[in-house]
C-alpha atoms as a PDB file:
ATOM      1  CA  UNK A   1     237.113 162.197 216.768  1.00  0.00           C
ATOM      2  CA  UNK A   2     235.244 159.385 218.065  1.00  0.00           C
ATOM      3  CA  UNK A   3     234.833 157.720 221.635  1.00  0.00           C
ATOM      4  CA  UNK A   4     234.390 154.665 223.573  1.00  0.00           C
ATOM      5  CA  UNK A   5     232.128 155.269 226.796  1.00  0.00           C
ATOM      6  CA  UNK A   6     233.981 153.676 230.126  1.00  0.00           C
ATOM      7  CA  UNK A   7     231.551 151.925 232.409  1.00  0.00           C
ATOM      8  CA  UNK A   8     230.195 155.147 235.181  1.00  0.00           C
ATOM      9  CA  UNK A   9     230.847 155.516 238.639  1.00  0.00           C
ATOM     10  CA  UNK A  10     234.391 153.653 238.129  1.00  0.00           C
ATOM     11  CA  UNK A  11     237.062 154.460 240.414  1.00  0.00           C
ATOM     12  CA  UNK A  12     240.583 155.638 239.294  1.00  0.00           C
ATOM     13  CA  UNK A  13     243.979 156.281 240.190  1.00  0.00           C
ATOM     14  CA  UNK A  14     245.318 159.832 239.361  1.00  0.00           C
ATOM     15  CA  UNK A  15     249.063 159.057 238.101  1.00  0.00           C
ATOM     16  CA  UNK A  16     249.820 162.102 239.404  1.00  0.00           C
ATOM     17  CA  UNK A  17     248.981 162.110 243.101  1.00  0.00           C
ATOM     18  CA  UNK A  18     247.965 158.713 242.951  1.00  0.00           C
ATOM     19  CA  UNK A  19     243.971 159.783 244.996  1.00  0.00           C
ATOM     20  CA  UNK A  20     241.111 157.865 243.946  1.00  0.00           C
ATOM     21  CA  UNK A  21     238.680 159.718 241.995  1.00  0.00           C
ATOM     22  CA  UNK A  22     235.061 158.626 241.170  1.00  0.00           C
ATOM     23  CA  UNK A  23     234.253 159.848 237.578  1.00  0.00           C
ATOM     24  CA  UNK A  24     230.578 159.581 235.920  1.00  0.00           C
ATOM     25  CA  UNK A  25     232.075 158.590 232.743  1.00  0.00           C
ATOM     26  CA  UNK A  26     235.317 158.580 230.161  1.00  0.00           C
ATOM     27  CA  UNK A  27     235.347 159.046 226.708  1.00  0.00           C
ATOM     28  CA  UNK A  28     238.187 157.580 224.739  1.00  0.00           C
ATOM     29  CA  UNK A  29     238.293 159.213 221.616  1.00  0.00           C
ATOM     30  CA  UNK A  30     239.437 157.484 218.462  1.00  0.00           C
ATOM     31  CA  UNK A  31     240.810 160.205 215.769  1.00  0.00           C
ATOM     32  CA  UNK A  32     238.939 160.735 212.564  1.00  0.00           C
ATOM     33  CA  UNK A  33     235.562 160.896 213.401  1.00  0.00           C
ATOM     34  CA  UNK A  34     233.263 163.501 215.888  1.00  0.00           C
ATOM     35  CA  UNK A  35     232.376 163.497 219.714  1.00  0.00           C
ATOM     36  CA  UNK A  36     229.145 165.073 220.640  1.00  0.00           C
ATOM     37  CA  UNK A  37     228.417 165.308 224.082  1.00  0.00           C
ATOM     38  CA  UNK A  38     224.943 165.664 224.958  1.00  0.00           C
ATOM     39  CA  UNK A  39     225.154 169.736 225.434  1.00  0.00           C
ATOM     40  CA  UNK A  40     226.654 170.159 222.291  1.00  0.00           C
ATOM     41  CA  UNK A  41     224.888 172.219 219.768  1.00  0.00           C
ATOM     42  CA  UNK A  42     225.587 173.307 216.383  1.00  0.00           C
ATOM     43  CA  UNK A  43     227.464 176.367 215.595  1.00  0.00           C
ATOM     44  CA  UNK A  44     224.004 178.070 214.115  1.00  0.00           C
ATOM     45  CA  UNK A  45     221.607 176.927 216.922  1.00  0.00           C
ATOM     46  CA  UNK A  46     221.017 178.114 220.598  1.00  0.00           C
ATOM     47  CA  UNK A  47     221.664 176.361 223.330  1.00  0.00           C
ATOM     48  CA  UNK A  48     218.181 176.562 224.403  1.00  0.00           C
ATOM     49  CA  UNK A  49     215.842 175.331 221.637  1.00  0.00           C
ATOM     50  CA  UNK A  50     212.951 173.171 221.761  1.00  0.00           C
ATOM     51  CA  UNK A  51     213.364 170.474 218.658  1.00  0.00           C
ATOM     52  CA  UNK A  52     210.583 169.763 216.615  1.00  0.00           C
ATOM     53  CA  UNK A  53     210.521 167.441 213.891  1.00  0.00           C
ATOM     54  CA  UNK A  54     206.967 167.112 213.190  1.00  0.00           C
ATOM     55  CA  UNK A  55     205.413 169.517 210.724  1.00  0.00           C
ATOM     56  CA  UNK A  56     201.644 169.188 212.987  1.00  0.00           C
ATOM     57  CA  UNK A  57     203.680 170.552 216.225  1.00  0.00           C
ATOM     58  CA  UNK A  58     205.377 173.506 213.984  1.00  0.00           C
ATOM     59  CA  UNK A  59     202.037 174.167 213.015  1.00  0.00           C
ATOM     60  CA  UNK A  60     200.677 173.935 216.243  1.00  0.00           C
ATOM     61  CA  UNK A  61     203.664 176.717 217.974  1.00  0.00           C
ATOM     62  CA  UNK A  62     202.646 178.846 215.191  1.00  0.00           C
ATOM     63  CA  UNK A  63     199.084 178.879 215.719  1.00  0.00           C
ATOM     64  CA  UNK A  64     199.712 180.034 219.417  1.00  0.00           C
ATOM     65  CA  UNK A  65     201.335 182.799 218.097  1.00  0.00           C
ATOM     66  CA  UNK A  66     198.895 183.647 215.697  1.00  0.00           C
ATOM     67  CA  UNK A  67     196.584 184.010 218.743  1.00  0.00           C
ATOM     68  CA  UNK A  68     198.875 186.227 220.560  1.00  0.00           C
ATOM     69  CA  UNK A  69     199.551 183.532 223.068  1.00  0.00           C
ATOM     70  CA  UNK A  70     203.359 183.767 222.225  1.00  0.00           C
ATOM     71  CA  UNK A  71     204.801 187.342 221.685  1.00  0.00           C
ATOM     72  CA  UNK A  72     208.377 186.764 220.705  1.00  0.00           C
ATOM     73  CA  UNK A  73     209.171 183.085 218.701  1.00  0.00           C
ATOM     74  CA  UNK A  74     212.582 182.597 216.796  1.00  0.00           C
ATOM     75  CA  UNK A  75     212.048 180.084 214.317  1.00  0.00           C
ATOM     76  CA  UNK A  76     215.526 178.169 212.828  1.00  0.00           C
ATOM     77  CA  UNK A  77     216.038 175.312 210.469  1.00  0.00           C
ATOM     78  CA  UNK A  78     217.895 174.181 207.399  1.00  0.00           C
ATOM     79  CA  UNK A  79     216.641 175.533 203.669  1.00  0.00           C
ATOM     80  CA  UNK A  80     214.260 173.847 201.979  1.00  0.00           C
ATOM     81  CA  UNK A  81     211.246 172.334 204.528  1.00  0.00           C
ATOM     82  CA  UNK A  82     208.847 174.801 204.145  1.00  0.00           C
ATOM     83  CA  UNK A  83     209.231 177.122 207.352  1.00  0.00           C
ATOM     84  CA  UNK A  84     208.012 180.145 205.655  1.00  0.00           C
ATOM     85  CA  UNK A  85     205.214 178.690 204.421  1.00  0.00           C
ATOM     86  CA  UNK A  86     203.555 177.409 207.545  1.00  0.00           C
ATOM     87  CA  UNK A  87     204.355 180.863 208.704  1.00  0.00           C
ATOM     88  CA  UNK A  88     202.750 182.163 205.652  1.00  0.00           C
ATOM     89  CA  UNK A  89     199.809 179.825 205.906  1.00  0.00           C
ATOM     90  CA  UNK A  90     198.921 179.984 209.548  1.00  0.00           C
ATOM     91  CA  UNK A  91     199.161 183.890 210.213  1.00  0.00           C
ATOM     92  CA  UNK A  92     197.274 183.751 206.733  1.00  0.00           C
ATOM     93  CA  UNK A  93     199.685 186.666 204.985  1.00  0.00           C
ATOM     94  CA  UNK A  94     198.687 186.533 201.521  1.00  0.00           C
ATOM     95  CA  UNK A  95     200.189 188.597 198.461  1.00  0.00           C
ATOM     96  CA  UNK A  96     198.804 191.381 199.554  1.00  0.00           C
ATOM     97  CA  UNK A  97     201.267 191.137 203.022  1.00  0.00           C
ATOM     98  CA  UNK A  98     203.628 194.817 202.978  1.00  0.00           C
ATOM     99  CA  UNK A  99     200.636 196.704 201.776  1.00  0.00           C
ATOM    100  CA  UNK A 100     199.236 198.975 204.046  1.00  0.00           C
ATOM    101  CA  UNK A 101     195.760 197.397 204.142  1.00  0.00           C
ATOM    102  CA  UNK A 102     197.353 194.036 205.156  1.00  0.00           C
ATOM    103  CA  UNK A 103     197.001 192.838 208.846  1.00  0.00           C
ATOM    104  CA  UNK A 104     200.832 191.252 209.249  1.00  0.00           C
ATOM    105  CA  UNK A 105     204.013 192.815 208.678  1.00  0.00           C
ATOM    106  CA  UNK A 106     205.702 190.071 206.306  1.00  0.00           C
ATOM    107  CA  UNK A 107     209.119 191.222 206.037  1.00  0.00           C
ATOM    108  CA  UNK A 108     211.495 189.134 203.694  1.00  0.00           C
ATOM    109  CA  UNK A 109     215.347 189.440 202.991  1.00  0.00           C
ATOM    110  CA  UNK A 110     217.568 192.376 203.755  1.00  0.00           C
ATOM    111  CA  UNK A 111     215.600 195.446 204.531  1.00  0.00           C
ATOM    112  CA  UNK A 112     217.776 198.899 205.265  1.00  0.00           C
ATOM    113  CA  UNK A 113     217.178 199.614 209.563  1.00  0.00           C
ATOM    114  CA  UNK A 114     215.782 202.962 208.590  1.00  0.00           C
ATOM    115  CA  UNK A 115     213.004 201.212 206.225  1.00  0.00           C
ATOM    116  CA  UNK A 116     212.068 198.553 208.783  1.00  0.00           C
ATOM    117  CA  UNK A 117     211.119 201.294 211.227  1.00  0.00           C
ATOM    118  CA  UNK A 118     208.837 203.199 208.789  1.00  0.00           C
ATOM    119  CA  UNK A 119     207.219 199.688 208.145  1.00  0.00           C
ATOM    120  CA  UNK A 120     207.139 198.929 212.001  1.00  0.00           C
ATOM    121  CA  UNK A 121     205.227 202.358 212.742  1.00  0.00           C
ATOM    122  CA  UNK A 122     202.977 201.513 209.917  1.00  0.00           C
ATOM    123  CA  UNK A 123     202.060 198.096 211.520  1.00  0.00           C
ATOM    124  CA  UNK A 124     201.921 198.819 214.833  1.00  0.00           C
ATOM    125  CA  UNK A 125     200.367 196.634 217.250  1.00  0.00           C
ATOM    126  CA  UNK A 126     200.287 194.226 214.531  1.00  0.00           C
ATOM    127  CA  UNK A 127     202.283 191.081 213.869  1.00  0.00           C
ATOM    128  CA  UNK A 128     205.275 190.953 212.734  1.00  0.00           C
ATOM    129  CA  UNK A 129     207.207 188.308 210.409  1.00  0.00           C
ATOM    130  CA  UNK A 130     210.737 188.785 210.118  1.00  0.00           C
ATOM    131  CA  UNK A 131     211.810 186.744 207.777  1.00  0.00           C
ATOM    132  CA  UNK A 132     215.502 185.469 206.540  1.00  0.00           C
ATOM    133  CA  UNK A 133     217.216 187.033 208.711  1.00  0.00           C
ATOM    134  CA  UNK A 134     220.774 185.736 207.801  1.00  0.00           C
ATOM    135  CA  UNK A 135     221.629 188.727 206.708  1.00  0.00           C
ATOM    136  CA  UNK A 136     219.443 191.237 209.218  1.00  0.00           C
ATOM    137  CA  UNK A 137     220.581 190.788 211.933  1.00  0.00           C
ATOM    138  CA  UNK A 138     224.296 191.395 211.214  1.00  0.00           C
ATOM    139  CA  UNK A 139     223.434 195.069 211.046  1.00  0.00           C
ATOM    140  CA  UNK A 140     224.149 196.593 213.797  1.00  0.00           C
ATOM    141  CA  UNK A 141     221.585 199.205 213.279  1.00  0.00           C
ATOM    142  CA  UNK A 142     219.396 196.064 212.866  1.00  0.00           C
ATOM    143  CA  UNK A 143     219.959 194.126 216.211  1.00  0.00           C
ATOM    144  CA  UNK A 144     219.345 197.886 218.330  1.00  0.00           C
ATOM    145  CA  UNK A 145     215.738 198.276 216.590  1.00  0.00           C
ATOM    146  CA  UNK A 146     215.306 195.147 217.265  1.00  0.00           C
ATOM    147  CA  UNK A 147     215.891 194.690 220.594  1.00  0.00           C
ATOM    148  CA  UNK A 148     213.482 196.752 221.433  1.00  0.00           C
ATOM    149  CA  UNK A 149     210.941 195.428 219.840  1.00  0.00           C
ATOM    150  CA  UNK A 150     211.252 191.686 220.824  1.00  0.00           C
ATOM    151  CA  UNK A 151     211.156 193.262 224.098  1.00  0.00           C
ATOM    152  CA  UNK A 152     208.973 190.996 226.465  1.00  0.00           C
ATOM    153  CA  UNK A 153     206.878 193.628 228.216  1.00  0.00           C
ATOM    154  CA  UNK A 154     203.562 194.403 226.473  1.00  0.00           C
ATOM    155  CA  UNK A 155     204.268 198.096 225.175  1.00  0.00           C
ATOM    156  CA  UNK A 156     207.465 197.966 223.068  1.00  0.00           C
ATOM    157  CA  UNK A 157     208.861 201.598 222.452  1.00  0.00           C
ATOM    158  CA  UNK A 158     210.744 202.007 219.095  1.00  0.00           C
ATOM    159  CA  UNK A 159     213.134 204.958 218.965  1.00  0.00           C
ATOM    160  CA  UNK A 160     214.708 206.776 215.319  1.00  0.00           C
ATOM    161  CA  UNK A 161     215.823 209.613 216.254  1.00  0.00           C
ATOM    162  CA  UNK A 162     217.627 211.777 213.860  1.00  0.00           C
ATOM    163  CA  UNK A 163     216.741 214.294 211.056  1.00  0.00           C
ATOM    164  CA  UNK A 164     214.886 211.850 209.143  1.00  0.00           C
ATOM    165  CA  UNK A 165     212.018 211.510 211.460  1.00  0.00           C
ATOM    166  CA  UNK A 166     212.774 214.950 213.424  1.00  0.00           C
ATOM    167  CA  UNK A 167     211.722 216.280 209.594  1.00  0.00           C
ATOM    168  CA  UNK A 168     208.739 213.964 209.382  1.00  0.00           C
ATOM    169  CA  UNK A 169     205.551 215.594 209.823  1.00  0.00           C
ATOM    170  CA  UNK A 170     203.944 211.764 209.523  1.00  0.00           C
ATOM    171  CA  UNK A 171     206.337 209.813 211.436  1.00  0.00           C
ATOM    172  CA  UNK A 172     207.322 210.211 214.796  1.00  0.00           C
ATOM    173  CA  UNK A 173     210.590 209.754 215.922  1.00  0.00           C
ATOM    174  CA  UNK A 174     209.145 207.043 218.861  1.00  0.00           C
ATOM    175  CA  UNK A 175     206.157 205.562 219.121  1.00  0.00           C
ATOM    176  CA  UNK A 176     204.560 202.708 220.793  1.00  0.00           C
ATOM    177  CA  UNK A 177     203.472 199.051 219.467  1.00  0.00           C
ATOM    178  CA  UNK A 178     201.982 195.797 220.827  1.00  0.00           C
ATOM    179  CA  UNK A 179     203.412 193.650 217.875  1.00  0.00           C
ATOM    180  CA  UNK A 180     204.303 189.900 218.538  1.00  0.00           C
ATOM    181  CA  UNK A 181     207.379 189.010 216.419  1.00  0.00           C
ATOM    182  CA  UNK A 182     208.621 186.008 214.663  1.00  0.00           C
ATOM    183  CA  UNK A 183     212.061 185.684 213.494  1.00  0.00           C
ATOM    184  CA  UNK A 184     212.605 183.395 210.510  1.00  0.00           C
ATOM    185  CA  UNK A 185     215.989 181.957 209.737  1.00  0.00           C
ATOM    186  CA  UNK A 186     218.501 179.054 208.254  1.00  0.00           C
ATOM    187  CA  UNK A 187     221.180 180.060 210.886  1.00  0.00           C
ATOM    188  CA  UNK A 188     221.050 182.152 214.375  1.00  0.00           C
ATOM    189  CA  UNK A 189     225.101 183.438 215.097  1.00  0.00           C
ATOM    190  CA  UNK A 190     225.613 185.410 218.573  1.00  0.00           C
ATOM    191  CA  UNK A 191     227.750 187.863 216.985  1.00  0.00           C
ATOM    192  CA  UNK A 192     227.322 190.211 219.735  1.00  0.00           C
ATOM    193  CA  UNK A 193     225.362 190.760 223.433  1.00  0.00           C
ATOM    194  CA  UNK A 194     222.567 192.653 221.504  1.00  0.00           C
ATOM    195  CA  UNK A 195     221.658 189.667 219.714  1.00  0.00           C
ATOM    196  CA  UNK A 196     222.103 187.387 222.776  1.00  0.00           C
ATOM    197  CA  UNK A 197     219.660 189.114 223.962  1.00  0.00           C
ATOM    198  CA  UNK A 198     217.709 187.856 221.954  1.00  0.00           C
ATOM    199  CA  UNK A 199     217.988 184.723 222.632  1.00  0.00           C
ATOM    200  CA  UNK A 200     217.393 185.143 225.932  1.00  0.00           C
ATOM    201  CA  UNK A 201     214.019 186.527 225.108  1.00  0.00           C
ATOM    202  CA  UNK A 202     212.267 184.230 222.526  1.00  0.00           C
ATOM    203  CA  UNK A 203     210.670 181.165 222.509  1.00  0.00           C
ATOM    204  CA  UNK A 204     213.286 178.866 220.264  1.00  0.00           C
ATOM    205  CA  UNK A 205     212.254 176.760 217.832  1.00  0.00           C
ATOM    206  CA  UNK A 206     214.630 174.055 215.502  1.00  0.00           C
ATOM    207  CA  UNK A 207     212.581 172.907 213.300  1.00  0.00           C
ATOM    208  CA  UNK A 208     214.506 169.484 211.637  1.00  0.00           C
ATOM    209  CA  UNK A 209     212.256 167.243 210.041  1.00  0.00           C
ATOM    210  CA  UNK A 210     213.392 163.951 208.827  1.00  0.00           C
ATOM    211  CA  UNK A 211     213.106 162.868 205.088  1.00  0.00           C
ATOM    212  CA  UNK A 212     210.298 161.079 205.129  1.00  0.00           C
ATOM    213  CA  UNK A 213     208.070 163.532 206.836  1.00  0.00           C
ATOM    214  CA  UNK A 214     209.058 166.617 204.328  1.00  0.00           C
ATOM    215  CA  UNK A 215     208.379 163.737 201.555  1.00  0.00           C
ATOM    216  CA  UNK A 216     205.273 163.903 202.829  1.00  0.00           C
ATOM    217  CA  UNK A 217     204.350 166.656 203.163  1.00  0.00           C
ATOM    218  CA  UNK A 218     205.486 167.720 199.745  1.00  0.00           C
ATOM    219  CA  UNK A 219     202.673 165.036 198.643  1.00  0.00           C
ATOM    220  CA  UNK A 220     200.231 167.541 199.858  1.00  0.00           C
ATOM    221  CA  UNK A 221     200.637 169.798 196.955  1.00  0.00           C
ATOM    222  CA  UNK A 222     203.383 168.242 194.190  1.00  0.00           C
ATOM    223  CA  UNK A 223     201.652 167.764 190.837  1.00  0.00           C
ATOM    224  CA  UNK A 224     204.419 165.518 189.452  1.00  0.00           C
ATOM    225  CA  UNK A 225     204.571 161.506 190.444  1.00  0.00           C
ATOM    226  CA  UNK A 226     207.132 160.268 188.429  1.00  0.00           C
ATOM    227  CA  UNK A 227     209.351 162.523 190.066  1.00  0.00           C
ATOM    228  CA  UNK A 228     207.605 162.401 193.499  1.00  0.00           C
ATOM    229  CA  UNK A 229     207.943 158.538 193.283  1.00  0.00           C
ATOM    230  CA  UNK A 230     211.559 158.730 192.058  1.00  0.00           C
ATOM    231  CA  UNK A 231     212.691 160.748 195.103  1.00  0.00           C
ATOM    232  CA  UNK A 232     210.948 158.726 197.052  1.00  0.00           C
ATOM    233  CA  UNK A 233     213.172 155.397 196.249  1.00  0.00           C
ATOM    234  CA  UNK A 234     216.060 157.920 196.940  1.00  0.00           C
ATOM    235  CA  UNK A 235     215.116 159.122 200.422  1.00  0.00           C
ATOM    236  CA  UNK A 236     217.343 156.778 202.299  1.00  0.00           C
ATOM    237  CA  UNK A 237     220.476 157.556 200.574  1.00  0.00           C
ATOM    238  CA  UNK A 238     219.444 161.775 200.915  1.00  0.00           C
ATOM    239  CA  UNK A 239     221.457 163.332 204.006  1.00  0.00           C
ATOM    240  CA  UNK A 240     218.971 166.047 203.622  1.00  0.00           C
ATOM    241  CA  UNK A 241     215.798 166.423 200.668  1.00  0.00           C
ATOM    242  CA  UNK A 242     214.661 169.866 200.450  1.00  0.00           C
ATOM    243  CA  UNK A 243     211.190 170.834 198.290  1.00  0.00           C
ATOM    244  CA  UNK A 244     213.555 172.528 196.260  1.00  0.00           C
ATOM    245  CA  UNK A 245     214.598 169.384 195.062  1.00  0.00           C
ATOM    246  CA  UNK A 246     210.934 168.309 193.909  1.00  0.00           C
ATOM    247  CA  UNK A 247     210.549 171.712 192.265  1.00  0.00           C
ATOM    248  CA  UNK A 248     214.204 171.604 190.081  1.00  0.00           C
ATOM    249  CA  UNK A 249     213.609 167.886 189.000  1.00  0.00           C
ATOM    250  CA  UNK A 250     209.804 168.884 187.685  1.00  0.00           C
ATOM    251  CA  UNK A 251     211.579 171.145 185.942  1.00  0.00           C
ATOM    252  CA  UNK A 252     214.037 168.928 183.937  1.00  0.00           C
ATOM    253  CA  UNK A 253     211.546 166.435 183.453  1.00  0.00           C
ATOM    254  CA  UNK A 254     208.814 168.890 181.797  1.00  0.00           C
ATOM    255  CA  UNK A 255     211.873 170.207 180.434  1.00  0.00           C
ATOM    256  CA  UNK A 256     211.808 166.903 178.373  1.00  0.00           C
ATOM    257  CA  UNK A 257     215.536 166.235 179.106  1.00  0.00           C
ATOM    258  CA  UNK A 258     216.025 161.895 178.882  1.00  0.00           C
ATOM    259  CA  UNK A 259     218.639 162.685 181.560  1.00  0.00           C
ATOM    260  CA  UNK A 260     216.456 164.183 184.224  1.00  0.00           C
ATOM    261  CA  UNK A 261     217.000 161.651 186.719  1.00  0.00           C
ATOM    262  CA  UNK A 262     220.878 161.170 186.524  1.00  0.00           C
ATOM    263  CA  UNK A 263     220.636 165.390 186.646  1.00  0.00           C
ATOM    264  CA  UNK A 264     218.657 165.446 189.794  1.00  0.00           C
ATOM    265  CA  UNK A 265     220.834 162.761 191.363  1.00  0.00           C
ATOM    266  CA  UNK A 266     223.780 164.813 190.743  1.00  0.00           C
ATOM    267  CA  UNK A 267     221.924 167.390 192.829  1.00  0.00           C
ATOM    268  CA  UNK A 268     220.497 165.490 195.490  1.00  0.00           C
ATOM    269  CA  UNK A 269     223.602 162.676 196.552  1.00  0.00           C
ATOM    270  CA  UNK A 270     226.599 164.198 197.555  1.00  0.00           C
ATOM    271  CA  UNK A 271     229.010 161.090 196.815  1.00  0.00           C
ATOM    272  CA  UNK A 272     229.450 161.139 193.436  1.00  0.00           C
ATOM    273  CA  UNK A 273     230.069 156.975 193.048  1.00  0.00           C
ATOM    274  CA  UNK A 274     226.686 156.737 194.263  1.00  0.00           C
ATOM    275  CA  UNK A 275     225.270 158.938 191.633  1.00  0.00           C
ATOM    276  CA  UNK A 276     227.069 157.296 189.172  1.00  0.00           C
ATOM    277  CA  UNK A 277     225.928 153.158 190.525  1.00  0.00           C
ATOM    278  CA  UNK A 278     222.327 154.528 190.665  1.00  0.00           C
ATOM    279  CA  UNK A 279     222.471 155.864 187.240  1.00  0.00           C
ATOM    280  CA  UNK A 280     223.927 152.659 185.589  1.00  0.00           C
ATOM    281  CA  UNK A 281     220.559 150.597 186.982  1.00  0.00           C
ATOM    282  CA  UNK A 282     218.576 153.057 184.523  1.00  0.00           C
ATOM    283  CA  UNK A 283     221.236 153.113 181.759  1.00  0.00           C
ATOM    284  CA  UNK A 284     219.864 151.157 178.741  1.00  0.00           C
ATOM    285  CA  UNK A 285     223.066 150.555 176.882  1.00  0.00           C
ATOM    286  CA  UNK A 286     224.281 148.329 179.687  1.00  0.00           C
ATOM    287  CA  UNK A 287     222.371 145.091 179.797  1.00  0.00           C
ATOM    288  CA  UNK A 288     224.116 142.861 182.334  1.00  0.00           C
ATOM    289  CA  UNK A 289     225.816 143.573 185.502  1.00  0.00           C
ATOM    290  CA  UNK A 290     229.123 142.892 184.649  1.00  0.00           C
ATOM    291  CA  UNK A 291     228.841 145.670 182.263  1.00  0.00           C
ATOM    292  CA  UNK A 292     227.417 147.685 184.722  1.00  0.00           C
ATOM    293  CA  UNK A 293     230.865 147.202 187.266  1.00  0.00           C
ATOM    294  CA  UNK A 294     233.320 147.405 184.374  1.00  0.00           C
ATOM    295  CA  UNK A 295     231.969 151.221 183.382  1.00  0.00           C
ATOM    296  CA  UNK A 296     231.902 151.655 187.113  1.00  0.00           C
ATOM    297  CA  UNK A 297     235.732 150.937 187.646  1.00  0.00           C
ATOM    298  CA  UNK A 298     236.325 152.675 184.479  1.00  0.00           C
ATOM    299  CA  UNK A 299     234.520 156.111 185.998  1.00  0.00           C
ATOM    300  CA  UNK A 300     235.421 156.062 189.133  1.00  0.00           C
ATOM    301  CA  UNK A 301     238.363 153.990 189.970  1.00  0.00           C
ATOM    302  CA  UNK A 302     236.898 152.484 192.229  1.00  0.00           C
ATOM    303  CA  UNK A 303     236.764 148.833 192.747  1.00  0.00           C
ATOM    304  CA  UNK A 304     234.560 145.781 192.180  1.00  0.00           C
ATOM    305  CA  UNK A 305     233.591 145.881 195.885  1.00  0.00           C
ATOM    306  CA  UNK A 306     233.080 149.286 196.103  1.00  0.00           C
ATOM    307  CA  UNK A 307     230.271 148.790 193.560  1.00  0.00           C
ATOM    308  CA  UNK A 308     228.388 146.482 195.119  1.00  0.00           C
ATOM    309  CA  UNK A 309     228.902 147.981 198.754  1.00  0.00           C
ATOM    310  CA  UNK A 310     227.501 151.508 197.292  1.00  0.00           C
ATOM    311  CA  UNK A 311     224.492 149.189 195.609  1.00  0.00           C
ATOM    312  CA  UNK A 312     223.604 147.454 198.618  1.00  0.00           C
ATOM    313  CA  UNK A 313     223.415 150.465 200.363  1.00  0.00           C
ATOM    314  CA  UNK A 314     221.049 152.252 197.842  1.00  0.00           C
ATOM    315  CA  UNK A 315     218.982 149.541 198.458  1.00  0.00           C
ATOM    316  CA  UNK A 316     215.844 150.243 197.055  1.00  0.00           C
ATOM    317  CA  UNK A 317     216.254 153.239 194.777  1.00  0.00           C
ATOM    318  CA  UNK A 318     218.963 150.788 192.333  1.00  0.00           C
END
C-alpha cells in the first residue's frame, strides 16, 4: 500500500455522529505499494536502535566497548558489510581468539549451551564476542545463560547446575564474571520474554551503510581494480553490494572466465532485464544498437521501451 498525506490539524465530520474531530494527519493509501509510518521497524530490528551508517561511528561504538565503557552492545545489520571485522579489528581478536591464552572470548556460529558455559568460566571477566547469533539465541537453553550474563550489574553470576559440573572437579557449577558482551547478528527476532530482555538491556546498534560507503571501504584492502572499478559503475543500480560480491567476482575473473562480468551481474542485480541490457553494452557480437534491442525483445519479451527505460536507468554502468 501506498498513501497520500492530508494537510494536519484539518477538521472533519465523523459520518457517524456527525462531531468535529481535529486529526494530526490522514493517510490515504493507494493499493500495491507499502506505508511506513515513522515507528515502523523491520521485522528483524528493535524498536529501539540507534542507526548508524557510517563505518568511522561503528568503529567509534566499538572502541567504547573495547574500553569497558559499554558492557552490553547488540550489534545488527544485513550480511556482507564487514560487522565482524570491525569487531575483530578493534577488540584486536586475532587467530589465536578461543585459545585459552587469548584475552577475548570470540565465539562464532552455533555453539551447544553446555559448551558456551565451559568457555564463559574460562574467560571470565573477559570480553565476550558473541557472534552470529541467528541461530543462538533460538535455544532456549541459550537465551537463560544468557540472560544472565548480559545482565547490567557489574558481577554477572552464571549458573549450570546439573551432573556435568556437580562431577567437575575444575568447573564449578556457578561462578562469577565481569565480562562485557557483544552480540553479533544479521537478524534480532523476540521469540520470547527472555530474549526481550535483552533488548531491554543492550545498547542497540543497526548498522546500514549505503553503497557507496561499503564501496569504499572495500577499497581499503581489495587487490583487484578491474573488478573494483566494474562494481563501482554498478553501485546505483545495487539494492544492496555486499564484500562478498568483490570477493566472488575476483574469483571468476582470476578464474579466467570471458564471462565474469555478465556472471557477477547475475549475482549482484536482482531484475534479470537489467542484467541482460547491461550485458549487451559489453557483448562484442552486437555492433549497433538496434541489434542490441532486437536480442533484447527476443530474451526477454520485453519491449523496445522497456530497453531503453532499463538503459537510462543504469546510467552509467551501460
Amino acid at each position: 500500500m501506498s498513501c497520500d498525506l492530508i494537510e494536519p490539524d484539518r477538521v472533519i465530520q465523523t459520518a457517524l455522529s456527525g462531531r468535529s474531530l481535529r486529526i494530526s494527519a490522514i493517510f490515504i493509501l493507494r493499493p500495491g505499494l507499502c506505508l511506513m509510518s515513522k515507528r515502523s521497524r523491520s521485522p528483524s530490528v528493535p524498536r529501539e536502535v540507534i542507526r548508524l551508517t557510517a563505518y568511522a561511528h561503528l568503529d567509534l561504538y566499538l572502541s567504547k566497548f573495547a574500553r569497558g565503557e559499554l558492557g552490553l552492545v547488540l550489534l545488527l545489520g544485513r550480511h556482507g558489510t564487514g560487522k565482524s571485522e570491525s569487531v575483530r579489528r578493534t577488540l584486536a581478536v586475532t587467530e589465536g581468539a578461543g585459545k585459552p591464552d587469548a584475552r577475548v572470548l570470540y565465539v562464532e556460529g552455533h555453539m551447544q549451551p553446555f559448551g558456551l558455559y565451559r568457555q564463559l568460566w574460562d574467560y571470565r571477566n573477559q570480553p565476550v564476542v558473541l557472534d552470529d547469533l541467528d541461530r543462538l539465541y533460538a535455544d532456549p537453553d541459550c537465551v537463560r545463560l544468557l540472560k544472565p550474563l548480559c545482565n547490567t550489574v557489574r558481577e554477572k553470576r552464571l549458573h549450570w547446575l546439573t551432573n556435568l559440573t556437580m562431577n567437575d572437579g575444575e568447573l564449578p557449577p556457578s561462578f562469577t564474571t565481569s565480562s562485557s558482551v557483544i552480540l553479533v547478528a544479521n537478524e534480532w527476532k523476540s521469540l520470547n520474554p527472555n530474549v526481550r530482555a535483552l533488548e531491554d538491556r543492550a545498547i542497540i546498534l543497526h548498522f546500514c551503510p549505503g553503497n557507496e560507503d561499503v564501496h569504499q571501504k572495500v577499497g581499503e584492502w581489495f587487490d583487484d581494480p578491474e573488478v573494483y572499478d566494474y562494481l563501482g559503475r554498478l553501485l546505483p543500480t545495487i539494492p544492496a553490494i555486499s564484500m562478498r560480491h568483490y570477493c566472488k567476482g575476483s574469483q571468476l575473473r582470476r578464474a579466467g572466465l570471458i564471462d565474469w562480468r555478465t556472471s557477477l551481474m547475475q549475482m549482484v542485480l536482482p531484475d534479470g532485464r537489467a542484467t541482460c541490457v547491461l550485458a549487451m553494452q559489453h557483448d562484442p557480437s552486437l555492433a549497433t544498437e538496434v541489434e542490441r534491442v532486437a536480442k533484447f525483445i527476443a530474451i526477454t519479451g520485453a519491449s523496445r521501451a522497456t530497453y531503453f527505460r532499463i538503459k537510462a536507468t543504469l546510467g552509467k554502468a551501460t
